[in-house]
Each structure stands twice: as C-alpha cells, then as structure tokens.
Protein backbone atom coordinates (compact mmCIF):
# COMPACT_ATOMS: atom_id res chain seq x y z
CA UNK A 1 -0.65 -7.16 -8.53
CA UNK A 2 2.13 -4.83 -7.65
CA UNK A 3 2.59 -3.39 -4.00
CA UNK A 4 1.65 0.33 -5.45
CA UNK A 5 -1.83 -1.63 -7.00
CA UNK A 6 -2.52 -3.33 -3.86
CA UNK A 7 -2.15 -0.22 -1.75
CA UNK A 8 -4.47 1.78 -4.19
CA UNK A 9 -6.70 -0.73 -4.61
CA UNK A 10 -7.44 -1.41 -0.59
CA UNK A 11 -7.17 2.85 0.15
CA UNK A 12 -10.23 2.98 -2.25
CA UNK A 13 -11.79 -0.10 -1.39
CA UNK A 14 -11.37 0.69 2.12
CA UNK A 15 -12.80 4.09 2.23
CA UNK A 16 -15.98 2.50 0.04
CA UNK A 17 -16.50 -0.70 1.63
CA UNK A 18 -14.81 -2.39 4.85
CA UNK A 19 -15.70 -5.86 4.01
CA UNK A 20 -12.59 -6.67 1.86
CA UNK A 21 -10.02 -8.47 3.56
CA UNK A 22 -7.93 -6.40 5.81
CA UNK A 23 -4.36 -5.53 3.86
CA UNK A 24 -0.89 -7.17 4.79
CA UNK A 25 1.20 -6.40 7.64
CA UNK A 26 3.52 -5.59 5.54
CA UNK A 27 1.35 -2.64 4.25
CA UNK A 28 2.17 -0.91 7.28
C-alpha cells in the first residue's frame, strides 16, 4: 500500500466509519 493509498483509503474510511485504526503519525 502506497502512502497516496493509505491516505485515501483512511480519508474515506474515516469520514464512513471511525472504527478503523487511527492513521500514522507520520500522516500528519
């Protein structure tokens, strides 16, 4: 999973659900 997937993936997930796993620091 590339940095640009993981961002997308946890902005949607995110706004949809808030029981995934919160992203990495480094996300920030």
């Amino acid at each position: 999973m590339s940095c640009q997937e993981s961002r997308r993936t946890f902005a949607h997930n995110g706004k949809r659900r808030r029981q995934i796993p919160k992203p990495p620091v480094t996300d920030f």
